[in-house]
N, C-alpha and C. Protein backbone atom coordinates (compact mmCIF):
# COMPACT_ATOMS: atom_id res chain seq x y z
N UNK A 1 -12.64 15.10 20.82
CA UNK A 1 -12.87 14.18 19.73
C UNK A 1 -11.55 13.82 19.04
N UNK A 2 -10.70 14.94 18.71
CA UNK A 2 -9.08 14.77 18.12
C UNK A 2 -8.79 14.13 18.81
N UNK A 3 -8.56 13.66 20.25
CA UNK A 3 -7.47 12.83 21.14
C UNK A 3 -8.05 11.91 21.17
N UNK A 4 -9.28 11.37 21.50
CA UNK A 4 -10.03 10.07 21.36
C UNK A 4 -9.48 9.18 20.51
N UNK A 5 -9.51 10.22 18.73
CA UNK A 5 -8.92 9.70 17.68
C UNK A 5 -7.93 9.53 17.61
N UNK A 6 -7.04 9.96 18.13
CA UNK A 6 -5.37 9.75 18.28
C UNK A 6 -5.15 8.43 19.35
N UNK A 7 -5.95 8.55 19.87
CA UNK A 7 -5.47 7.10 21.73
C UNK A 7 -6.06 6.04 20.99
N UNK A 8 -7.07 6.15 20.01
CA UNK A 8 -7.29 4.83 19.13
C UNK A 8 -6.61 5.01 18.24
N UNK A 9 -5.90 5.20 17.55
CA UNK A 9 -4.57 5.18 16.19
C UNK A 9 -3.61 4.86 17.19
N UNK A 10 -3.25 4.94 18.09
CA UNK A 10 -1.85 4.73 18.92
C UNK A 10 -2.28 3.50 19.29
N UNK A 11 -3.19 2.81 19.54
CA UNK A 11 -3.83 1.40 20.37
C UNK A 11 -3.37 0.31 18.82
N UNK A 12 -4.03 0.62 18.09
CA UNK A 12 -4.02 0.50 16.77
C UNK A 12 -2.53 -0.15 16.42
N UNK A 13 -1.74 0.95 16.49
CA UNK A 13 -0.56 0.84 15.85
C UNK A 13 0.57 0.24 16.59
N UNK A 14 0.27 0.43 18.01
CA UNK A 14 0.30 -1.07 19.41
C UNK A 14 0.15 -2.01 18.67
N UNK A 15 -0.88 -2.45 18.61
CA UNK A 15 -1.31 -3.94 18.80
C UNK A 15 -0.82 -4.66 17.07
N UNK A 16 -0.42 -3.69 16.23
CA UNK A 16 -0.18 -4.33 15.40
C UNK A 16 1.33 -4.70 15.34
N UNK A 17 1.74 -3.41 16.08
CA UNK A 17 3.58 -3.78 16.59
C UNK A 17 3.98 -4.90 17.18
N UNK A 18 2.71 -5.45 18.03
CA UNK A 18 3.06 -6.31 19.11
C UNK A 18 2.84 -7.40 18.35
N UNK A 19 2.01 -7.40 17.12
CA UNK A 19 1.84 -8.65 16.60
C UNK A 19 2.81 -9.22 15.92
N UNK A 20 3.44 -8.09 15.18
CA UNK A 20 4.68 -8.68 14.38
C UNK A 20 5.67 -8.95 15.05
N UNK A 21 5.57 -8.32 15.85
CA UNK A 21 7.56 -8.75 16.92
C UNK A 21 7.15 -10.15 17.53
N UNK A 22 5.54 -10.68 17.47
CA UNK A 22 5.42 -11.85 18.16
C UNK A 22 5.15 -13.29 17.20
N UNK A 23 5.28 -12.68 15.62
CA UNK A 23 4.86 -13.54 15.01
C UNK A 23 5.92 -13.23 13.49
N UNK A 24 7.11 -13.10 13.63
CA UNK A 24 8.08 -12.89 12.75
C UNK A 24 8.08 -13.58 11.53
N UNK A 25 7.96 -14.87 11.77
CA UNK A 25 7.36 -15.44 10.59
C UNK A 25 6.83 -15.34 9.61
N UNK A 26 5.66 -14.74 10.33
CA UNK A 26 4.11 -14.24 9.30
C UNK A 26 4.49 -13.10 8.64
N UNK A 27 5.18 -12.03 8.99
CA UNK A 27 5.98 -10.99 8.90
C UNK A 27 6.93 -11.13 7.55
N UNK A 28 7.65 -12.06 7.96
CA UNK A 28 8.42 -12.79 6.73
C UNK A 28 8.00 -12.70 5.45
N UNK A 29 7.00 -14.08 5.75
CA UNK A 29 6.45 -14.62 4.67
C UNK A 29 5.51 -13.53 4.03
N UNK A 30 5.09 -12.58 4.08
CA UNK A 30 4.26 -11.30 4.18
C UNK A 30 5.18 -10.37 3.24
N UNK A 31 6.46 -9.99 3.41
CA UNK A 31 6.97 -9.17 2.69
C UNK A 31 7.71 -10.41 1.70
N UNK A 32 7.99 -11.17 1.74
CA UNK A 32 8.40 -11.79 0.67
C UNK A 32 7.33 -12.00 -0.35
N UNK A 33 6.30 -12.52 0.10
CA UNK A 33 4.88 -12.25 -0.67
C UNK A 33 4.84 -11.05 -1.38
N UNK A 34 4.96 -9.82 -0.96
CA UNK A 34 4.73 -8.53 -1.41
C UNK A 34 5.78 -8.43 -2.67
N UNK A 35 7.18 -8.83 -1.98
CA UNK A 35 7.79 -8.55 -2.96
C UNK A 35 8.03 -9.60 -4.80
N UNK A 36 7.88 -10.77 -4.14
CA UNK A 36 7.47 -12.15 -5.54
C UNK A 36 5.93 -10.73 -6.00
N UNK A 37 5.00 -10.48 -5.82
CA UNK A 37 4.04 -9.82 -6.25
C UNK A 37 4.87 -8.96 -7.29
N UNK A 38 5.27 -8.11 -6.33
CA UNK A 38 6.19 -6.66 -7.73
C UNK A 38 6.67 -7.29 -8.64
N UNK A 39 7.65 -8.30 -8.42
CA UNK A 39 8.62 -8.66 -9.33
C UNK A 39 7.43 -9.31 -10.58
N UNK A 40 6.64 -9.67 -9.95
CA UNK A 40 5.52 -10.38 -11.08
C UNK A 40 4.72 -9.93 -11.83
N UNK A 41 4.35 -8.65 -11.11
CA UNK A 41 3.87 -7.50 -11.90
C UNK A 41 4.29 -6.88 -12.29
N UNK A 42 6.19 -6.29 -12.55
CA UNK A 42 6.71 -5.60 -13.02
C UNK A 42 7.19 -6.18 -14.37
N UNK A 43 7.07 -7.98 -14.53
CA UNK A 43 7.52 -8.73 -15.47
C UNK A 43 6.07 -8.83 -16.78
N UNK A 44 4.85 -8.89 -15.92
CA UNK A 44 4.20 -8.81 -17.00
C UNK A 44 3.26 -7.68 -17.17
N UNK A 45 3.58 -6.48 -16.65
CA UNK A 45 3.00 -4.93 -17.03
C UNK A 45 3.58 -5.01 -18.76
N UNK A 46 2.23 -4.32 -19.74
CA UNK A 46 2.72 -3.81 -20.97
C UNK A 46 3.49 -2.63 -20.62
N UNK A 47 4.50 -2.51 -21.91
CA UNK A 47 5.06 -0.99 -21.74
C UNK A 47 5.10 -0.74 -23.61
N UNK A 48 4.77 0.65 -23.34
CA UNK A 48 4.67 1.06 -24.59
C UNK A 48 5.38 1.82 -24.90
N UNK A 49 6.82 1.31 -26.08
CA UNK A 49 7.74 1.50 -26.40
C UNK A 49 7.85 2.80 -27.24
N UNK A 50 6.60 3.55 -27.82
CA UNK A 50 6.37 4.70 -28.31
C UNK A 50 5.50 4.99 -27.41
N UNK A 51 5.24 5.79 -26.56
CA UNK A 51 4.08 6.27 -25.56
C UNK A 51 4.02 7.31 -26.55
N UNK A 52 2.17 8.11 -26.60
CA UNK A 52 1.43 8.93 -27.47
C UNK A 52 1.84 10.36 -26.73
N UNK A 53 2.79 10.45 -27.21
CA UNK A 53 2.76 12.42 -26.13
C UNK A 53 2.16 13.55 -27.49
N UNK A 54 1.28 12.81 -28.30
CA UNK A 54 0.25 14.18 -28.74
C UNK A 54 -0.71 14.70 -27.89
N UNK A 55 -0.95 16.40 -28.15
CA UNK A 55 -1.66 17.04 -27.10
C UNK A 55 -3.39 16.21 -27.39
N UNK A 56 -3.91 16.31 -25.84
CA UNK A 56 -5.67 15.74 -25.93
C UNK A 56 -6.02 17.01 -26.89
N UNK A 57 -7.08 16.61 -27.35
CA UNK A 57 -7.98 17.19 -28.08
C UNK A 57 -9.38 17.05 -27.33
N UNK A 58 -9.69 18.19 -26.83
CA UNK A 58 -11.35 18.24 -26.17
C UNK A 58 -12.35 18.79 -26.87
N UNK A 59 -13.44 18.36 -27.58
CA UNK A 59 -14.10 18.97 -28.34
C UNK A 59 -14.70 20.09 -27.23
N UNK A 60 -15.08 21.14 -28.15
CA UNK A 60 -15.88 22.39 -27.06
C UNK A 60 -17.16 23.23 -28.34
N UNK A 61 -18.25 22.89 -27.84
CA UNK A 61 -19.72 22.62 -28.79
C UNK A 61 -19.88 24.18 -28.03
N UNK A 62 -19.81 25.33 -29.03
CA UNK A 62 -20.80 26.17 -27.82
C UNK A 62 -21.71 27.04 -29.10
N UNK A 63 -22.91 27.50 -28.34
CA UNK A 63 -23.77 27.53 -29.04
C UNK A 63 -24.52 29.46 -28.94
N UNK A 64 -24.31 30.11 -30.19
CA UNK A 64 -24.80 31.77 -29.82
C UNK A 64 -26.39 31.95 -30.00
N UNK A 65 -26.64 32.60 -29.22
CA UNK A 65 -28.53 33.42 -29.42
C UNK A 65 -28.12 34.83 -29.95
């Protein structure tokens, strides 16, 4: 069952190799995509210029007989 699963992850990771070395382009345009993304999300993420580092407080209800 382990090697089955391994000769399909290796087929897998074939055919996706073969796709990009055959379609560089798409490849391209793909990580440039990825990266305009970060830069866009790194520009409009809030950041909070005092972050709260007080300890949580968990209430704990316990009850005696």
């Amino acid at each position: 069952m382990g090697r089955h699963r391994d000769e399909e992850s290796a087929i897998v990771l074939n055919r996706i190799t073969e796709t990009a070395l055959k379609y560089p382009g798409i490849v391209l345009i793909a990580i440039v995509g990825v990266i305009l993304g970060g830069i866009h999300q790194y520009r409009v993420m809030p950041v909070d210029a005092f972050p709260d580092i007080s300890p949580v407080m968990v209430p704990v209800f316990a009850e005696g007989h």
